[in-house]
C-alpha atoms as a PDB file:
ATOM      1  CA  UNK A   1     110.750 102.820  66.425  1.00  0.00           C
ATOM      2  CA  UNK A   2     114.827 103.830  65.975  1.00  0.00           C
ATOM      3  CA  UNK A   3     116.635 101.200  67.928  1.00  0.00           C
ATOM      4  CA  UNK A   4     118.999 104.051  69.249  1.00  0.00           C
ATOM      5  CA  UNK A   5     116.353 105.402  71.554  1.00  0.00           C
ATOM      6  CA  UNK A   6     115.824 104.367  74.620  1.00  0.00           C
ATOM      7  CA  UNK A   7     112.339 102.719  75.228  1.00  0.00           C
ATOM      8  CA  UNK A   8     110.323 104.330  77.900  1.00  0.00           C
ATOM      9  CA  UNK A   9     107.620 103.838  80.070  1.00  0.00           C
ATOM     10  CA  UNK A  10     104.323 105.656  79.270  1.00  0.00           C
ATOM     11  CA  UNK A  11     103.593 108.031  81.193  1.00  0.00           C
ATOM     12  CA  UNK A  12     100.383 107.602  83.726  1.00  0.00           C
ATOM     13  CA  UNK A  13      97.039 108.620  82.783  1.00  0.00           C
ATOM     14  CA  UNK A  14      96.577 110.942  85.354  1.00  0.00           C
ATOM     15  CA  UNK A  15      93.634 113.943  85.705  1.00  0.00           C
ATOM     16  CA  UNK A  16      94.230 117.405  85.836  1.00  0.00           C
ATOM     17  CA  UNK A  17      94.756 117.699  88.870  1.00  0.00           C
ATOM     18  CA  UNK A  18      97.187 114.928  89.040  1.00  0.00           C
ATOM     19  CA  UNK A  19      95.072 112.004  90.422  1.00  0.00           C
ATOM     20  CA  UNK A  20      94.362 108.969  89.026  1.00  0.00           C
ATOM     21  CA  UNK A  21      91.180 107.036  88.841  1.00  0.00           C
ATOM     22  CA  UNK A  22      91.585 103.317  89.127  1.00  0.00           C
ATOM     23  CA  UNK A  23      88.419 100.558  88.885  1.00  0.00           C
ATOM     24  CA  UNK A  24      89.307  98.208  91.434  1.00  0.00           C
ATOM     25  CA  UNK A  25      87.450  94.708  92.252  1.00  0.00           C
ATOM     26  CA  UNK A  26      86.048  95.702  95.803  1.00  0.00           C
ATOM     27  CA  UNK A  27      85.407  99.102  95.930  1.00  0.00           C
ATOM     28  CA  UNK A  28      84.715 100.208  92.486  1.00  0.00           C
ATOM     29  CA  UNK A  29      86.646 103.831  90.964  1.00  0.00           C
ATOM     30  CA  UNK A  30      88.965 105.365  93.452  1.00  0.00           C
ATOM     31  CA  UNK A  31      90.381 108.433  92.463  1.00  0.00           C
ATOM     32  CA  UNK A  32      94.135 108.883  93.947  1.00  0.00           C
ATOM     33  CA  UNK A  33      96.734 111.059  94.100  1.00  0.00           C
ATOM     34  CA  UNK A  34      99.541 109.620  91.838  1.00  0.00           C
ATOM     35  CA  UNK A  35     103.110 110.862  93.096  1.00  0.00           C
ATOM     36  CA  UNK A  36     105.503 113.309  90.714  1.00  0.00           C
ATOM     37  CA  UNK A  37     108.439 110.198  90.655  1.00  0.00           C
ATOM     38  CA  UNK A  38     105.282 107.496  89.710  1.00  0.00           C
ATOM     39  CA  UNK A  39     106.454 106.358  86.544  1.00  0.00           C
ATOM     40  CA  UNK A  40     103.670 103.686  86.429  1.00  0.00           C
ATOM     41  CA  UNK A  41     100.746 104.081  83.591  1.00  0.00           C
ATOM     42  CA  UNK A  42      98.672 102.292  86.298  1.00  0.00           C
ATOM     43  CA  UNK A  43      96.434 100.488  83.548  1.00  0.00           C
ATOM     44  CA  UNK A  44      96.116  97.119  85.474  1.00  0.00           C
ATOM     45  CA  UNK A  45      95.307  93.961  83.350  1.00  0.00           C
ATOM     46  CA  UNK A  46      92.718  92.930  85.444  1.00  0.00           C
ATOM     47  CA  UNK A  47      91.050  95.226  88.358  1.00  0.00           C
ATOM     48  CA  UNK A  48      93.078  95.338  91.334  1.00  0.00           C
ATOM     49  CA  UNK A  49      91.639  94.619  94.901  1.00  0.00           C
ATOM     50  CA  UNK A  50      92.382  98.178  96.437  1.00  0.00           C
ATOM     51  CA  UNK A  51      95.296  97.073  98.417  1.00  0.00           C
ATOM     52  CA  UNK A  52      96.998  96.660  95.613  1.00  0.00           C
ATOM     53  CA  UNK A  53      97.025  99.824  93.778  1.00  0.00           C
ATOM     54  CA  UNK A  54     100.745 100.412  93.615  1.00  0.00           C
ATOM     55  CA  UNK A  55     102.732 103.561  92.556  1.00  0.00           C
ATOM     56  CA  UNK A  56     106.184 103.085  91.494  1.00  0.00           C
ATOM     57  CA  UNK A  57     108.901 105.221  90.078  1.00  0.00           C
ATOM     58  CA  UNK A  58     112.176 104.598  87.275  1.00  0.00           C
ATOM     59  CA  UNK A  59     115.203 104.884  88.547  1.00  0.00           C
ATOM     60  CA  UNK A  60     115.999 107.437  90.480  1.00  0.00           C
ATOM     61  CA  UNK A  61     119.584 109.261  90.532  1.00  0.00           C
ATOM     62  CA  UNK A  62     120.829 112.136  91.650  1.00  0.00           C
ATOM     63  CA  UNK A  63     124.360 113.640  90.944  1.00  0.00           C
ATOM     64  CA  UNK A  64     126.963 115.022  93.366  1.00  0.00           C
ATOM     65  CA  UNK A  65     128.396 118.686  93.340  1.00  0.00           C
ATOM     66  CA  UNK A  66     131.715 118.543  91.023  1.00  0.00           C
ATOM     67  CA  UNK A  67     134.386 116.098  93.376  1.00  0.00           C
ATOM     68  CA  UNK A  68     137.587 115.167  93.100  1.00  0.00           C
ATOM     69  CA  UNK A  69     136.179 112.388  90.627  1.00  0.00           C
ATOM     70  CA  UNK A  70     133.744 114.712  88.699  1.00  0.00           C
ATOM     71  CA  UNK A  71     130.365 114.693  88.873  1.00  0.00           C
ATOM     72  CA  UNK A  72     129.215 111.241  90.415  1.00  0.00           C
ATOM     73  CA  UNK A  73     125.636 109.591  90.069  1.00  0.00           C
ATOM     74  CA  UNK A  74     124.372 107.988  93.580  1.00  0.00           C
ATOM     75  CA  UNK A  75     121.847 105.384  92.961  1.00  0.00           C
ATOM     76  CA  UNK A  76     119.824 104.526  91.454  1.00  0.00           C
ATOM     77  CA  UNK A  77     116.943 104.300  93.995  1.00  0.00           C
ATOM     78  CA  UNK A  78     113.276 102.647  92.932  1.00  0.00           C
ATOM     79  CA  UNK A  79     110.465 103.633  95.161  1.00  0.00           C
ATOM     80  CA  UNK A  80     107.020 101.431  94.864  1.00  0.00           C
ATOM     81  CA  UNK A  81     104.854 102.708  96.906  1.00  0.00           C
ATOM     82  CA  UNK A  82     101.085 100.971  98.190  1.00  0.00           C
ATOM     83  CA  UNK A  83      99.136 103.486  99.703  1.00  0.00           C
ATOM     84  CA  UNK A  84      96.273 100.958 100.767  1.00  0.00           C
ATOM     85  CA  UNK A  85      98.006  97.859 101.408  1.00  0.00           C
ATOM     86  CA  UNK A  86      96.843  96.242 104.677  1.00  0.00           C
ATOM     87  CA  UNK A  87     100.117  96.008 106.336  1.00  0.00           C
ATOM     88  CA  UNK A  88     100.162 100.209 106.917  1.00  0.00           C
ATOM     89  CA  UNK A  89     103.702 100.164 106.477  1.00  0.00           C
ATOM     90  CA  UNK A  90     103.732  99.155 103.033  1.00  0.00           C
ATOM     91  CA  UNK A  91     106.172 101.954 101.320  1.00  0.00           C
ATOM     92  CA  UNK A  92     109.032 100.303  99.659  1.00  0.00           C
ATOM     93  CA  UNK A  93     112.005 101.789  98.786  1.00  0.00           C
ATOM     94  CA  UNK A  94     114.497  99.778  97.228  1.00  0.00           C
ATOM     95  CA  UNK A  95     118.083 101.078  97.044  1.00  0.00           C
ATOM     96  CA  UNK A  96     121.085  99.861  94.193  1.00  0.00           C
ATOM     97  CA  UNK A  97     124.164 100.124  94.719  1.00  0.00           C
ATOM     98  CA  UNK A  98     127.282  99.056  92.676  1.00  0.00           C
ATOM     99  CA  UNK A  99     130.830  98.446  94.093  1.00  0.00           C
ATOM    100  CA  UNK A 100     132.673 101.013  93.059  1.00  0.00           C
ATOM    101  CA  UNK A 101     134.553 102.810  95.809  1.00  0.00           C
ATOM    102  CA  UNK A 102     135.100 106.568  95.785  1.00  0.00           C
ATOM    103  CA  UNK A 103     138.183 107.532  97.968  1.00  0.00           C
ATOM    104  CA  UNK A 104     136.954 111.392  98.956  1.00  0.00           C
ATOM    105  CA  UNK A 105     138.062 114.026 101.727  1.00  0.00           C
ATOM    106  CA  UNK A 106     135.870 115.663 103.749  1.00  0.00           C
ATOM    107  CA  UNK A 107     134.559 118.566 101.121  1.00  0.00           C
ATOM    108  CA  UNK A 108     133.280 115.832  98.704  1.00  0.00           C
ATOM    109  CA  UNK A 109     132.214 113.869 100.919  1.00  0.00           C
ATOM    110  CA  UNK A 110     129.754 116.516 102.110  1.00  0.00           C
ATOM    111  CA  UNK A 111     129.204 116.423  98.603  1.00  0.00           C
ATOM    112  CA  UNK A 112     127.796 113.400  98.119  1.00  0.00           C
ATOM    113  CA  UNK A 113     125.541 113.841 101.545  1.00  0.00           C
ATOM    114  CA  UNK A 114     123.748 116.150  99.514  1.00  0.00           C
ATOM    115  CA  UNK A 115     123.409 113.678  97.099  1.00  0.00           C
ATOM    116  CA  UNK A 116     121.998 111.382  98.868  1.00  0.00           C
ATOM    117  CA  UNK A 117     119.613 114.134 100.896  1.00  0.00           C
ATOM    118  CA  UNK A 118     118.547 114.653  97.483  1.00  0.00           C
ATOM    119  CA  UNK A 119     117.516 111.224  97.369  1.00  0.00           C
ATOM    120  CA  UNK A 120     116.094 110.960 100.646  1.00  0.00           C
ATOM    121  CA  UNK A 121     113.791 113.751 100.374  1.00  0.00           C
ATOM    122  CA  UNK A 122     111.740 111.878  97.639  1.00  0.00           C
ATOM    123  CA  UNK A 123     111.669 108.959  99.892  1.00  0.00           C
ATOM    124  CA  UNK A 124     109.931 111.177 102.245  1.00  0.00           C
ATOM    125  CA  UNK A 125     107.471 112.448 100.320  1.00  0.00           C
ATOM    126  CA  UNK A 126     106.319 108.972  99.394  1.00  0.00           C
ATOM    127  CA  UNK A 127     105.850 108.103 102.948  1.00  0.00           C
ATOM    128  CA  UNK A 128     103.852 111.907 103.722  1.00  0.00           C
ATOM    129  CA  UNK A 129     101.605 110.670 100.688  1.00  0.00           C
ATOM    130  CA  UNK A 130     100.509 107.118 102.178  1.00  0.00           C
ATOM    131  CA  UNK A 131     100.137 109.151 106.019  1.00  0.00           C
ATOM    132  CA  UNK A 132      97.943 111.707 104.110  1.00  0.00           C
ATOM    133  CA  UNK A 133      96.061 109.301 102.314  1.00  0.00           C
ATOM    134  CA  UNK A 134      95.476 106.885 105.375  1.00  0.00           C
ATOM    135  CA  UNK A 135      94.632 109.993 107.418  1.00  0.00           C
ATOM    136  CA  UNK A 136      91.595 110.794 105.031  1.00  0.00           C
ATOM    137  CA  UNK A 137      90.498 106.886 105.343  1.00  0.00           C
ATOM    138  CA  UNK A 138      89.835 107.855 109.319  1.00  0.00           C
ATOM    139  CA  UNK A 139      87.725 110.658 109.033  1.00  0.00           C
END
């Protein structure tokens, strides 16, 4: 492989229809819808209990609208994501930040809101996923 690529994640091994099916320890093949941002080829070294089938995305950035500065990246943001983890409130979203400091006025400011809305929205579809799943387990 040429050392001036980066080296990537595979992508996951998911069905047509964008699930994945994954042979856990106690309750044998689940089949599971694997989020767009799930960066994770899901094949576990050894089975997996169910609660700990995890989803979980690469860096995630998202640019602002031309500023003062240019274009700026916000970010990154990771999401890992456990649909069946006993706790029920087990979606993780981990956020980076560096210390840089962006002096802006009120226009690119709004700017960067949209930016981070960008972000956000992800972060909400990750949590409609795990309600949607857990509101099949009820039924």
């Amino acid at each position: 492989m040429s050392t001036d690529r980066p080296t990537v994640a595979p992508e996951p091994r998911r069905n047509a229809d964008g699930t994945v099916t994954i042979t856990t320890l106690d309750a044998g093949a689940i089949r599971i819808a694997c989020p767009t941002w799930c960066s994770f080829e899901h094949g576990y070294r050894h089975p997996p209990a169910r609660a700990e089938i995890t989803h979980r995305s690469e860096p995630l950035w998202a640019l602002t609208a031309p500023t003062a500065h240019g274009e700026v990246g916000v970010g990154p943001v990771h999401i890992s994501q456990q649909p069946y983890a006993p706790t029920r409130s087990q979606v993780l979203v981990v956020v980076e930040t560096d210390t840089e400091e962006f002096p802006v006025g009120p226009a690119d400011a709004r700017r960067f809101a949209v930016a981070f809305r960008a972000l956000a929205n992800l972060i909400d579809q990750a949590a409609d996923q795990v309600e949607a799943i857990r509101a099949g387990e009820d039924q």
